[in-house]
PDB file of N, CA and C in Angstrom:
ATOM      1  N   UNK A   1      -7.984  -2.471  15.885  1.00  0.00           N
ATOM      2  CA  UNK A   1      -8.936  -3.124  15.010  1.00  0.00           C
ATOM      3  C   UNK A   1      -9.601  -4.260  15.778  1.00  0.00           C
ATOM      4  N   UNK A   2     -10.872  -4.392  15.386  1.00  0.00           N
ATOM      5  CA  UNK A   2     -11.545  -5.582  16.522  1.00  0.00           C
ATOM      6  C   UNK A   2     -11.585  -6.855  15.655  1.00  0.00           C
ATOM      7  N   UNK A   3     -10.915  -7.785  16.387  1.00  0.00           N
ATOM      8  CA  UNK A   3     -11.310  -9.441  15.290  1.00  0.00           C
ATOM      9  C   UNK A   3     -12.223 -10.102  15.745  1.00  0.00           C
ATOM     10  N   UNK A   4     -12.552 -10.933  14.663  1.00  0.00           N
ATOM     11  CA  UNK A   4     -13.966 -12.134  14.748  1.00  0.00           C
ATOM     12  C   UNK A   4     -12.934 -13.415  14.815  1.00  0.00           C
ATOM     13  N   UNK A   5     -12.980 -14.090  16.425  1.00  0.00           N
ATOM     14  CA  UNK A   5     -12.368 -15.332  16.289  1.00  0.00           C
ATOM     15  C   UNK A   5     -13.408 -16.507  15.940  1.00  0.00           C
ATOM     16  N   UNK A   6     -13.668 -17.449  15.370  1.00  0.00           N
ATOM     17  CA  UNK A   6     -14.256 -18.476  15.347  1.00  0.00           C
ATOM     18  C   UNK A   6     -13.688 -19.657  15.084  1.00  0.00           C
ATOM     19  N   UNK A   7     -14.612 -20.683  15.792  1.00  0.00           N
ATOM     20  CA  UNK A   7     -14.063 -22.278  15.873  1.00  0.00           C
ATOM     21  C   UNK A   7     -15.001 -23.101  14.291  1.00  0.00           C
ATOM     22  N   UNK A   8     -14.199 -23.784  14.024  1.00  0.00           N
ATOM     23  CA  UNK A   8     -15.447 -24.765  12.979  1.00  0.00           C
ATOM     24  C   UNK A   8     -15.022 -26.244  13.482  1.00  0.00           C
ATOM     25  N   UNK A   9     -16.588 -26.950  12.406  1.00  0.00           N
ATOM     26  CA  UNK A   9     -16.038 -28.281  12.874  1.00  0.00           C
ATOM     27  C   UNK A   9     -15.122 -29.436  12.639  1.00  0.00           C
ATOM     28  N   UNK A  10     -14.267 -28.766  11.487  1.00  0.00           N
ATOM     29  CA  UNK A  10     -13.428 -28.872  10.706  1.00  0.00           C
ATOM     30  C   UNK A  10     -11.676 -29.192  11.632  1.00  0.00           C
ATOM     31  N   UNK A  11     -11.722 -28.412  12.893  1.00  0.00           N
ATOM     32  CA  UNK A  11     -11.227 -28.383  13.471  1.00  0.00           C
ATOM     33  C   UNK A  11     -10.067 -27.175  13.624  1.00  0.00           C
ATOM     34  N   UNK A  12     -10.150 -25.929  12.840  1.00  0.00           N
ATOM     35  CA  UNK A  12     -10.082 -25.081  12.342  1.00  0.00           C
ATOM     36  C   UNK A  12     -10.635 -23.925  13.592  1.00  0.00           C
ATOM     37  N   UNK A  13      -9.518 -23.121  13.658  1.00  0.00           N
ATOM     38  CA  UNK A  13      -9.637 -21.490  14.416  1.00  0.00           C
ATOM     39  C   UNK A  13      -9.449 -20.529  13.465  1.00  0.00           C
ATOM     40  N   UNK A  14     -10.561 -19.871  13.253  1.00  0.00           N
ATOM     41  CA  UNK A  14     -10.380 -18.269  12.137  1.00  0.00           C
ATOM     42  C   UNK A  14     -10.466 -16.834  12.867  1.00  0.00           C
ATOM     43  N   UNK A  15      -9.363 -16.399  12.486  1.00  0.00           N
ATOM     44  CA  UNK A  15      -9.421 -14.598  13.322  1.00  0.00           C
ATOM     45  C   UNK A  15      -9.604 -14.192  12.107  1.00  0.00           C
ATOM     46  N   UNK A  16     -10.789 -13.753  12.111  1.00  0.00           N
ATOM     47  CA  UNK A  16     -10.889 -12.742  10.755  1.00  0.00           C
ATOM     48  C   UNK A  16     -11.107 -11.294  11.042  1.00  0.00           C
ATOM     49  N   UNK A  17     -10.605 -10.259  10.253  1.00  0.00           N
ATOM     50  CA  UNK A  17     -10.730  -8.916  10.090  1.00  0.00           C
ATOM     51  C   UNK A  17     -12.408  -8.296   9.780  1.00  0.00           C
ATOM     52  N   UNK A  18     -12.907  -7.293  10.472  1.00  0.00           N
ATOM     53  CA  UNK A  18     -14.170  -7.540  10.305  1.00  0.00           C
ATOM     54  C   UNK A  18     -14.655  -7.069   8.794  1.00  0.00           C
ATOM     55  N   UNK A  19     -14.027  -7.097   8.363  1.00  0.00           N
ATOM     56  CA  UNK A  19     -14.385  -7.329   6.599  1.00  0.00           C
ATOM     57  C   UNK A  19     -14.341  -8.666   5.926  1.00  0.00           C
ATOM     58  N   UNK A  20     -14.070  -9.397   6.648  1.00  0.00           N
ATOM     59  CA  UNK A  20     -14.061 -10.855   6.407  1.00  0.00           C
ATOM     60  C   UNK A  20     -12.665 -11.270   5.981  1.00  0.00           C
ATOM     61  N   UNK A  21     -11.528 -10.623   6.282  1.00  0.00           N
ATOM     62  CA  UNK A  21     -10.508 -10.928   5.815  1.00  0.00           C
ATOM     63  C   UNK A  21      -9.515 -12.191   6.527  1.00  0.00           C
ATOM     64  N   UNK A  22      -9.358 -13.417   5.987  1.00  0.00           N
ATOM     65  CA  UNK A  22      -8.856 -14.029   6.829  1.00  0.00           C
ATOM     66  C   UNK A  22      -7.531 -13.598   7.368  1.00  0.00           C
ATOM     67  N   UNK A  23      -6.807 -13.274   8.618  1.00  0.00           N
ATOM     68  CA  UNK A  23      -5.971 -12.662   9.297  1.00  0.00           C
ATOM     69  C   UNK A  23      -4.835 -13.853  10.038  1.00  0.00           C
ATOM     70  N   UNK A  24      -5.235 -15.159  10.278  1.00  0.00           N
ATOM     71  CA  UNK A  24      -4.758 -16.018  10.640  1.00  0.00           C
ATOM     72  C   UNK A  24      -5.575 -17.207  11.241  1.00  0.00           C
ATOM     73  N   UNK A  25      -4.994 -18.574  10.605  1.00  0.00           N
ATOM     74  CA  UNK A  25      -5.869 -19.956  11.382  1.00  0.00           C
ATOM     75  C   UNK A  25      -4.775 -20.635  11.675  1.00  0.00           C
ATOM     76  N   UNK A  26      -5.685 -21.755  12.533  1.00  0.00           N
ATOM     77  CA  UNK A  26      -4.953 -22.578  13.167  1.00  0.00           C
ATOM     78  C   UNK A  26      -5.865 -23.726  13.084  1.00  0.00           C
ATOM     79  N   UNK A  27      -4.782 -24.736  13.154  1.00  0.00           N
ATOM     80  CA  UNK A  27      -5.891 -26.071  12.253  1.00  0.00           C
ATOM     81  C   UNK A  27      -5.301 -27.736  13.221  1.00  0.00           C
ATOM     82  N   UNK A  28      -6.092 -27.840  13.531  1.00  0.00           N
ATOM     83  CA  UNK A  28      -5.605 -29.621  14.234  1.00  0.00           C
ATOM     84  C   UNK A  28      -6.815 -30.314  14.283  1.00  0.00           C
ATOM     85  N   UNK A  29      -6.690 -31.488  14.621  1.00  0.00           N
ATOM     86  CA  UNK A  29      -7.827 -32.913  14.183  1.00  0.00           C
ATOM     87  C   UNK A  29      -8.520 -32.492  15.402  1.00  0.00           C
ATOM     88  N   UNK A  30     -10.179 -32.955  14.959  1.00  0.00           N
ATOM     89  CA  UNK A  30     -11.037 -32.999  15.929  1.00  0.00           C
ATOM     90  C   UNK A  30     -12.006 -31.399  16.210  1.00  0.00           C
ATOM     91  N   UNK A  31     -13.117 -31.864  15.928  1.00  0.00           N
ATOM     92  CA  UNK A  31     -13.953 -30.651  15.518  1.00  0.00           C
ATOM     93  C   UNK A  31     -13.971 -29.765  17.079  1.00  0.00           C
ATOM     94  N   UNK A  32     -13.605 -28.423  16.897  1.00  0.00           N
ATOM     95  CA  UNK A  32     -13.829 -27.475  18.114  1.00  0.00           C
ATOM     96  C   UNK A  32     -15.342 -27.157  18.866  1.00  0.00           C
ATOM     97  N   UNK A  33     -14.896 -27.210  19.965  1.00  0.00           N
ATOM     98  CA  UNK A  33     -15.735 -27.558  20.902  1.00  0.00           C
ATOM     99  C   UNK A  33     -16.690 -26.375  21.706  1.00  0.00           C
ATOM    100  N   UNK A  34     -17.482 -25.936  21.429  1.00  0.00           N
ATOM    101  CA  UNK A  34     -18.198 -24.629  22.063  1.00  0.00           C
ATOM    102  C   UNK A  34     -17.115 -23.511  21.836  1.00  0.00           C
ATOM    103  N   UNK A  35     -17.028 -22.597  23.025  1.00  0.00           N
ATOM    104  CA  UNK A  35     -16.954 -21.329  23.158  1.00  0.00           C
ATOM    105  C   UNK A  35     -15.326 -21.554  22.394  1.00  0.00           C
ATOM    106  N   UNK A  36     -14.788 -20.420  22.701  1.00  0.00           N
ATOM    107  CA  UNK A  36     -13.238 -19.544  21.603  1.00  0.00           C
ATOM    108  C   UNK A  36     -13.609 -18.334  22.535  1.00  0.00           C
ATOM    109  N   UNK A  37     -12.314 -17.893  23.174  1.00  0.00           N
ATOM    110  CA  UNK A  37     -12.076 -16.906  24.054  1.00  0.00           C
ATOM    111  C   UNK A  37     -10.667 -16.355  24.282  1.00  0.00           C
ATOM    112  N   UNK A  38     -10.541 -15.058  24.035  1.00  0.00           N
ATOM    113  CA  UNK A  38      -9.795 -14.094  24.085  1.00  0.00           C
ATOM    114  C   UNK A  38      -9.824 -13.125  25.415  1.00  0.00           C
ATOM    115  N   UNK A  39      -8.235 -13.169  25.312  1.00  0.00           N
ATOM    116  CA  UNK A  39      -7.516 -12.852  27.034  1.00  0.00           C
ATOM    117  C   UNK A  39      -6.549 -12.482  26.685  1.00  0.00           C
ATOM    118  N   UNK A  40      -5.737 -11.245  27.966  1.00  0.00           N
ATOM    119  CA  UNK A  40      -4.380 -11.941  28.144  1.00  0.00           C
ATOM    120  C   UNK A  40      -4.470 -12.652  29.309  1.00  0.00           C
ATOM    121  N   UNK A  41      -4.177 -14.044  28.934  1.00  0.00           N
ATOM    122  CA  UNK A  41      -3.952 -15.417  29.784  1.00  0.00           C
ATOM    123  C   UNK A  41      -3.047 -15.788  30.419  1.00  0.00           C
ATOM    124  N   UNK A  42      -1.313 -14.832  29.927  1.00  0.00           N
ATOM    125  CA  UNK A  42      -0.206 -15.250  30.397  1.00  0.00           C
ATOM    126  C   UNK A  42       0.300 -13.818  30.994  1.00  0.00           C
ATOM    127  N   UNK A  43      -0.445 -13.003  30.883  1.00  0.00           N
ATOM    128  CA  UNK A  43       0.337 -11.209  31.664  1.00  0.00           C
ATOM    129  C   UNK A  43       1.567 -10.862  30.879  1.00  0.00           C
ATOM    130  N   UNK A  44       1.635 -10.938  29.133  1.00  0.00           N
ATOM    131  CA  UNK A  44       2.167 -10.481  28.578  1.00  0.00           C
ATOM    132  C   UNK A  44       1.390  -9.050  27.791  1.00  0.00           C
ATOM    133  N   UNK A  45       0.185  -9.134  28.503  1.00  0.00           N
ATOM    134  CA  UNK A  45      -0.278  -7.356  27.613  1.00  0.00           C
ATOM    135  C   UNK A  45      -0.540  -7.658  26.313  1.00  0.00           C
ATOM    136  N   UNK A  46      -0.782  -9.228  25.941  1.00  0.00           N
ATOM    137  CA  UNK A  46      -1.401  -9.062  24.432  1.00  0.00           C
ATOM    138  C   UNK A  46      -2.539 -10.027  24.712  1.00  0.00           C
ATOM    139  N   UNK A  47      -3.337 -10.460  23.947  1.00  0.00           N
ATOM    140  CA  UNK A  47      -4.746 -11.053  23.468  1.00  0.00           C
ATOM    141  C   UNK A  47      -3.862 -12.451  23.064  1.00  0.00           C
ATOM    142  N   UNK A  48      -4.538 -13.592  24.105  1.00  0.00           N
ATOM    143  CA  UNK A  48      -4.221 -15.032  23.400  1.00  0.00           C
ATOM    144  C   UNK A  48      -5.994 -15.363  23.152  1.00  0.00           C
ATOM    145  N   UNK A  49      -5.866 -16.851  23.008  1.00  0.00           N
ATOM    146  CA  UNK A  49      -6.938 -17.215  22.445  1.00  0.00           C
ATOM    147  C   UNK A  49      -7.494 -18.611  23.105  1.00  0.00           C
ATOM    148  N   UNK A  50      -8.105 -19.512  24.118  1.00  0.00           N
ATOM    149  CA  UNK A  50      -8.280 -20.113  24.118  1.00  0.00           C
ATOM    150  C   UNK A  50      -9.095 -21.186  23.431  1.00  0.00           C
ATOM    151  N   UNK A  51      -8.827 -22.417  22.807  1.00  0.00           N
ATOM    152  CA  UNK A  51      -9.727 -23.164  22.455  1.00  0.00           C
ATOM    153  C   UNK A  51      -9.960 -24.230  22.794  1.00  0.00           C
ATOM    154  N   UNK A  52     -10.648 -25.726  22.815  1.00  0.00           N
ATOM    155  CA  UNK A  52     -10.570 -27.072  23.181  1.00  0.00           C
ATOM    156  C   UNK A  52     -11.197 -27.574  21.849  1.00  0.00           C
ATOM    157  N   UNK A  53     -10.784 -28.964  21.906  1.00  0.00           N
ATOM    158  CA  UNK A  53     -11.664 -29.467  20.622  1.00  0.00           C
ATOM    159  C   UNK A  53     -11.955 -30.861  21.501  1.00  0.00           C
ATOM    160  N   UNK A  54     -13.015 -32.001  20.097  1.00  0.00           N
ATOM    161  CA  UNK A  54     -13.562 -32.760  20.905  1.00  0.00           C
ATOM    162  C   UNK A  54     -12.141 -34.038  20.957  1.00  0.00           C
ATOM    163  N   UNK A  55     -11.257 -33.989  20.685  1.00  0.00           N
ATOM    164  CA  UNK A  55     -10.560 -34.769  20.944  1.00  0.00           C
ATOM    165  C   UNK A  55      -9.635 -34.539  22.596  1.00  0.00           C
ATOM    166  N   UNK A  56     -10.324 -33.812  22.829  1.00  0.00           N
ATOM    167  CA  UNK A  56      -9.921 -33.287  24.450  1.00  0.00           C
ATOM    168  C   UNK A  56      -8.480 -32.582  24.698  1.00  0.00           C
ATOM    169  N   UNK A  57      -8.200 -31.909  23.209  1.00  0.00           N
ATOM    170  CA  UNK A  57      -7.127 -30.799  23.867  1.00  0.00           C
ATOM    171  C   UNK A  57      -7.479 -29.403  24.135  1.00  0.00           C
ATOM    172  N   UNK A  58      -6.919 -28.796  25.074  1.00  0.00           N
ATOM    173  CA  UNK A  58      -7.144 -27.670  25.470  1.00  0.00           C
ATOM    174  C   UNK A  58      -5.932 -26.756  24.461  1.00  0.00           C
ATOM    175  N   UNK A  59      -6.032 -25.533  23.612  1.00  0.00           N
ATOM    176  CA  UNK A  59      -4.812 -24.815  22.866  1.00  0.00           C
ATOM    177  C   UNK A  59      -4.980 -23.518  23.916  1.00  0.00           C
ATOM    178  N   UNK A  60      -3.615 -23.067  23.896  1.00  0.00           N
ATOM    179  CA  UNK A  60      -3.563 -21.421  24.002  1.00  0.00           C
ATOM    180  C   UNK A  60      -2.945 -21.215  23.008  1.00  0.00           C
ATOM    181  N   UNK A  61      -3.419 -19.913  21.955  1.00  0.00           N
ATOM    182  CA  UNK A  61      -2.807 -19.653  20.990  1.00  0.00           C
ATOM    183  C   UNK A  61      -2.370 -18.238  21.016  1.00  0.00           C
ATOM    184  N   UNK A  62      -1.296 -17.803  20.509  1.00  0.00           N
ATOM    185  CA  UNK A  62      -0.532 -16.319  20.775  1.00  0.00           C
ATOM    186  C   UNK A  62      -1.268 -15.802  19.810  1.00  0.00           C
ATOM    187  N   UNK A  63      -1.313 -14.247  19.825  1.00  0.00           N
ATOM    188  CA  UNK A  63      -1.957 -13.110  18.778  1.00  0.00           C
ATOM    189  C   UNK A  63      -1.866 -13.434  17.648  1.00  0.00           C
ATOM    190  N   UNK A  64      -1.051 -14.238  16.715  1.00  0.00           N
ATOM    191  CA  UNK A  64      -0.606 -14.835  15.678  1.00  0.00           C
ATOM    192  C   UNK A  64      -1.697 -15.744  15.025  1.00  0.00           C
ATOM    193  N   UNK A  65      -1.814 -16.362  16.612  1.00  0.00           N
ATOM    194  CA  UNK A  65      -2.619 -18.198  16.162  1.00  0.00           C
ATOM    195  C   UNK A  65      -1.524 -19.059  16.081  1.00  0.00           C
ATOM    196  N   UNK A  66      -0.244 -18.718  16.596  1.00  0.00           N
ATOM    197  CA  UNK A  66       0.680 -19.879  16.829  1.00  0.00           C
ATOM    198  C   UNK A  66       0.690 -20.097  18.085  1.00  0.00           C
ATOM    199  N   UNK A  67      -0.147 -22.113  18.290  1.00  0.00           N
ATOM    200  CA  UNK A  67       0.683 -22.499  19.391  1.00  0.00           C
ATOM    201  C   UNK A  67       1.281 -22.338  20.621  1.00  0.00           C
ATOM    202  N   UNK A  68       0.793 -21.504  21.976  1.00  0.00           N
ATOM    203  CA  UNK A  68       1.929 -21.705  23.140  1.00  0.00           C
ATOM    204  C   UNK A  68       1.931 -22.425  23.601  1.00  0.00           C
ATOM    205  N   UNK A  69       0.855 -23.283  24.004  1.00  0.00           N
ATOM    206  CA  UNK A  69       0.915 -24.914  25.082  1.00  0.00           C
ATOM    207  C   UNK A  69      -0.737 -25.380  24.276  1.00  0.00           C
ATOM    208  N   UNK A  70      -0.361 -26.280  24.709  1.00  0.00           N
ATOM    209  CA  UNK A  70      -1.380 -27.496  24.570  1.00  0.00           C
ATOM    210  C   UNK A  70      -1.409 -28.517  25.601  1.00  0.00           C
ATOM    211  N   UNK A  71      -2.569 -28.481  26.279  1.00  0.00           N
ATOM    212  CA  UNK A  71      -2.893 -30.332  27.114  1.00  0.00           C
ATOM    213  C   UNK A  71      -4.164 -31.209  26.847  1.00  0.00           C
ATOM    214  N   UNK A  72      -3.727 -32.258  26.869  1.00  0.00           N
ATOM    215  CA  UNK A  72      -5.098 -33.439  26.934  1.00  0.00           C
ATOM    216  C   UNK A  72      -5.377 -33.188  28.265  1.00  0.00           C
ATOM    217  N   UNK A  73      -6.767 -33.410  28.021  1.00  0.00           N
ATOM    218  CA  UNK A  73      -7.633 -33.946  29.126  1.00  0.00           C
ATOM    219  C   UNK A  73      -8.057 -34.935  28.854  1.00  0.00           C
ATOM    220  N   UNK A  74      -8.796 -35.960  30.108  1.00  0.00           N
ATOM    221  CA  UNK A  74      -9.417 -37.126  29.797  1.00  0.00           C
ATOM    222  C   UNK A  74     -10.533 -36.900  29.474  1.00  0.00           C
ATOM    223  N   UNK A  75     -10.915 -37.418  28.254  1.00  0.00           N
ATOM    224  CA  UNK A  75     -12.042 -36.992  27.709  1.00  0.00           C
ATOM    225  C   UNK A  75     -12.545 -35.652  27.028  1.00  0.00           C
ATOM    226  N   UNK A  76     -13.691 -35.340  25.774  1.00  0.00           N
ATOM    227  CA  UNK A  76     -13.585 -34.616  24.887  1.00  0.00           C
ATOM    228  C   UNK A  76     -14.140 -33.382  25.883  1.00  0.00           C
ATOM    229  N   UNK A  77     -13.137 -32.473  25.075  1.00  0.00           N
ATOM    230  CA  UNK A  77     -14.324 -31.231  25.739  1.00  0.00           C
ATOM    231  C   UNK A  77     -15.551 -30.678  25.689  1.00  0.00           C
ATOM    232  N   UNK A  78     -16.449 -30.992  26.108  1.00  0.00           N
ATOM    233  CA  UNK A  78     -17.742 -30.348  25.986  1.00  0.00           C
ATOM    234  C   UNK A  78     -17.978 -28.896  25.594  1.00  0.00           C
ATOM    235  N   UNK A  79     -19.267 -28.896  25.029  1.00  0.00           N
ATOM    236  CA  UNK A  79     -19.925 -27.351  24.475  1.00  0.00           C
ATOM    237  C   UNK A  79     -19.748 -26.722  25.462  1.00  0.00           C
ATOM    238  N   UNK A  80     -19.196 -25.499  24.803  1.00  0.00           N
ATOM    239  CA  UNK A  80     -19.381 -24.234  25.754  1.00  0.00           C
ATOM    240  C   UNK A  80     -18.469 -24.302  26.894  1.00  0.00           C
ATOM    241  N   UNK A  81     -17.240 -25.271  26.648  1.00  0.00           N
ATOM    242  CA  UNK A  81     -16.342 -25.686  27.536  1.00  0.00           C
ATOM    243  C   UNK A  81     -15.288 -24.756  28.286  1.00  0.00           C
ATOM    244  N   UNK A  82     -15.262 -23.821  27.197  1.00  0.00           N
ATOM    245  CA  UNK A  82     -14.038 -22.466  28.363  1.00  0.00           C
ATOM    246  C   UNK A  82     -14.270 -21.182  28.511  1.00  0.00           C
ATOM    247  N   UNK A  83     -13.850 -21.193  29.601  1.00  0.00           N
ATOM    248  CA  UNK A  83     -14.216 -19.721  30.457  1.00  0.00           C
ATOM    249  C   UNK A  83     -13.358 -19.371  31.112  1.00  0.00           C
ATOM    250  N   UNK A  84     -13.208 -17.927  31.494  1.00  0.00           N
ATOM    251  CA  UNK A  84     -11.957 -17.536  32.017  1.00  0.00           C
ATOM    252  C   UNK A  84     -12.528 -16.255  32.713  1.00  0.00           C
ATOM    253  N   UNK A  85     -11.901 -15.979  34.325  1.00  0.00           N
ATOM    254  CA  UNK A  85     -12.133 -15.437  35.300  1.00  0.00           C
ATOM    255  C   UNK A  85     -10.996 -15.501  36.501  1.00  0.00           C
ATOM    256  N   UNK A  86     -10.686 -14.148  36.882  1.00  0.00           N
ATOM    257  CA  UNK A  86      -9.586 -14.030  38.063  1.00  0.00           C
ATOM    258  C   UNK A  86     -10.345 -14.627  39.242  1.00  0.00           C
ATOM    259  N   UNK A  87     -10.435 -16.114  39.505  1.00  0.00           N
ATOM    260  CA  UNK A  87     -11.368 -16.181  40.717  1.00  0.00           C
ATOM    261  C   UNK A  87     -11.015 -16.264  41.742  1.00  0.00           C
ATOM    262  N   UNK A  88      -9.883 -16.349  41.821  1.00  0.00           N
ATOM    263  CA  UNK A  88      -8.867 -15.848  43.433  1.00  0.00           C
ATOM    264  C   UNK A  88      -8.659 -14.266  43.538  1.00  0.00           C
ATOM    265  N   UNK A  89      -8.748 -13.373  42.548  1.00  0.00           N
ATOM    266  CA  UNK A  89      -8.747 -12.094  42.596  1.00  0.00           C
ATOM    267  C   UNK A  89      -6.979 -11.747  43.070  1.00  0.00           C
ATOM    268  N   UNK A  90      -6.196 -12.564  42.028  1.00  0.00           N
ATOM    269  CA  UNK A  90      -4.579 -12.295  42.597  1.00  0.00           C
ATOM    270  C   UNK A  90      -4.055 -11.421  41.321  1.00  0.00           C
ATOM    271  N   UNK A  91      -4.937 -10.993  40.440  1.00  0.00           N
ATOM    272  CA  UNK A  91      -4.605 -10.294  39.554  1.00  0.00           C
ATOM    273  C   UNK A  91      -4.522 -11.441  37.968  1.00  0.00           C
ATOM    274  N   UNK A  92      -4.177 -12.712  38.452  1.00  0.00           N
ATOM    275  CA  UNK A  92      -3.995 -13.444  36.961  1.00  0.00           C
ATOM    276  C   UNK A  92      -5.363 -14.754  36.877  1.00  0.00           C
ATOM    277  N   UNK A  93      -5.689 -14.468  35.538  1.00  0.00           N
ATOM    278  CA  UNK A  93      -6.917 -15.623  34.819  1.00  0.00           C
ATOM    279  C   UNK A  93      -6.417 -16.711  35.189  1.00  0.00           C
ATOM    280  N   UNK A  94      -7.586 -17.136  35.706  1.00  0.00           N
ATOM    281  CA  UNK A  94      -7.457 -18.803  35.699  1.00  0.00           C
ATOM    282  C   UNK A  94      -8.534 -19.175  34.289  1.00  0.00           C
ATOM    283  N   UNK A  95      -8.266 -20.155  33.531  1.00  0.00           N
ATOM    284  CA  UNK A  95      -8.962 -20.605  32.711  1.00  0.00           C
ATOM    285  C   UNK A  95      -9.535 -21.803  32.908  1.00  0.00           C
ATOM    286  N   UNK A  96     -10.899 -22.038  32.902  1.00  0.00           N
ATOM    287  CA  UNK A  96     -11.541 -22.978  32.948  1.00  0.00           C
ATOM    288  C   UNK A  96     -12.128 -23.566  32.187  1.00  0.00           C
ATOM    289  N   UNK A  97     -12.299 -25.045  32.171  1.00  0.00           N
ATOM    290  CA  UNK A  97     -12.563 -26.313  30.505  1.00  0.00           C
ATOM    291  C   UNK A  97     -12.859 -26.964  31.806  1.00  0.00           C
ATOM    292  N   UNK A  98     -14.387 -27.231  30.813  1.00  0.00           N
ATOM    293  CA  UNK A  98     -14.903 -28.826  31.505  1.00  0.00           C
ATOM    294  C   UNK A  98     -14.745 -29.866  29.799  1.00  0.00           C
ATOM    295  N   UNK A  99     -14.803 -31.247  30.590  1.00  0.00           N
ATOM    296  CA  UNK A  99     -14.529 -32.217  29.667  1.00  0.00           C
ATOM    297  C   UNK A  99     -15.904 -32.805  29.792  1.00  0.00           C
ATOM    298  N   UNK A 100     -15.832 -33.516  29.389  1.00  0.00           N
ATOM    299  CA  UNK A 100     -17.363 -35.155  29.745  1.00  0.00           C
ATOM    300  C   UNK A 100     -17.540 -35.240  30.821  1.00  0.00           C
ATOM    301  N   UNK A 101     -16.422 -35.161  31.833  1.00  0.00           N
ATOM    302  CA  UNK A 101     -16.519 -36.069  33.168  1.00  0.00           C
ATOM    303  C   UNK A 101     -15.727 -34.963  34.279  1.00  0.00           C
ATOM    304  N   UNK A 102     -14.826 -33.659  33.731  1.00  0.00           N
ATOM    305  CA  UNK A 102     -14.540 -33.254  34.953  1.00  0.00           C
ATOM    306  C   UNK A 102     -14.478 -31.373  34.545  1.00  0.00           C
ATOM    307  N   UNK A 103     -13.871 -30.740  35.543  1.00  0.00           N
ATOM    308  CA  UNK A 103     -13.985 -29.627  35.330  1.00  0.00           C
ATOM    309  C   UNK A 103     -12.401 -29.123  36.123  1.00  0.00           C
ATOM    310  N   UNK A 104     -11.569 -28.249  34.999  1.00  0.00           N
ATOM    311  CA  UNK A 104     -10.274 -27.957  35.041  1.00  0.00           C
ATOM    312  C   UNK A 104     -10.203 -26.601  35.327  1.00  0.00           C
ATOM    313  N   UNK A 105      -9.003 -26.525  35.913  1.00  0.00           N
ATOM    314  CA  UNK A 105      -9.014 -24.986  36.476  1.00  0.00           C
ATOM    315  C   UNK A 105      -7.190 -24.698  36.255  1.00  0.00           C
ATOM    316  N   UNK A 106      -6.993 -23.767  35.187  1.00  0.00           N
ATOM    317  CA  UNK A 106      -5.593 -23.150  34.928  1.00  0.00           C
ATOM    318  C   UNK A 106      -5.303 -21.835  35.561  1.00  0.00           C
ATOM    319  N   UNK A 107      -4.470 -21.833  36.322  1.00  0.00           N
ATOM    320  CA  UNK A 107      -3.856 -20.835  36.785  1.00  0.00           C
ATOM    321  C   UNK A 107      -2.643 -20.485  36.163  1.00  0.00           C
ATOM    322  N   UNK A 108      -1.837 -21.537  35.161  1.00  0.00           N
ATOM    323  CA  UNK A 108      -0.878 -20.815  34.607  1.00  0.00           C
ATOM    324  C   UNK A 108      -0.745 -21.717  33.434  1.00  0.00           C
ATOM    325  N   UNK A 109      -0.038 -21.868  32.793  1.00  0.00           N
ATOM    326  CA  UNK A 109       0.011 -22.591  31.197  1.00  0.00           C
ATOM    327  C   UNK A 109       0.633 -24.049  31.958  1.00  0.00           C
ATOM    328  N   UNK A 110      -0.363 -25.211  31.314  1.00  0.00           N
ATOM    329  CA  UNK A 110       0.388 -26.505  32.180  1.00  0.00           C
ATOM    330  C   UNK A 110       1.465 -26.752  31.808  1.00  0.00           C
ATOM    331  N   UNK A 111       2.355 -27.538  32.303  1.00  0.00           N
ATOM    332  CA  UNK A 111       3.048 -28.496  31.491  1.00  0.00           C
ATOM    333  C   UNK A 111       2.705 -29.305  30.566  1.00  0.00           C
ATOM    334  N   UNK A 112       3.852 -29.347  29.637  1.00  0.00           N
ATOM    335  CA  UNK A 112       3.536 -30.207  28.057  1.00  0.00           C
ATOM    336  C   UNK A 112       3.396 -31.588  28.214  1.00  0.00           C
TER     337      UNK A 112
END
């Protein structure tokens, strides 16, 4: 089945069913920040979810919408802030978030 992920400014992540069915959210302070992107991010063979909001956290969220890591950055994340691409070509996503002032590069889930 194909889902519709979306961010609001509410601070709010919606995977909805494409009948509009809500399927699962995820909710924390600080309105979400540009793009919402779907991967597998960790080489477990399922679909996570990246998001940032403007209070400058970066989420990975499991197929669920629960939670696997979270980090601050300094400063909010900007529109259109994540993207994700094997750019070493070693087989695993690096995920990329720019903030206000810098530009981050994940190769594996940070530390908490």
């Amino acid at each position: 089945m194909k889902e519709i992920i979306v961010g609001a400014l509410d601070g709010t992540v919606l995977c909805l069913a494409p009948t509009g069915r809500i399927l699962w959210q995820f909710h924390r302070r600080g309105s979400i920040s540009g793009s919402v992107i779907a991967g597998d991010f960790d080489g477990d063979r399922l679909l996570e979810v990246v998001v940032g909001n403007h209070n400058g956290f970066v989420y990975l969220l499991g197929p669920r919408g629960v939670p696997e890591w979270e980090h601050w950055l300094s400063g909010r994340v900007g529109y259109m802030g994540v993207a994700a691409e094997d750019l070493d070509r070693d087989g695993l996503v690096e995920v990329l978030v720019n903030s206000d002032d810098h530009l981050y590069s994940f190769s594996r889930p940070p530390d908490r």
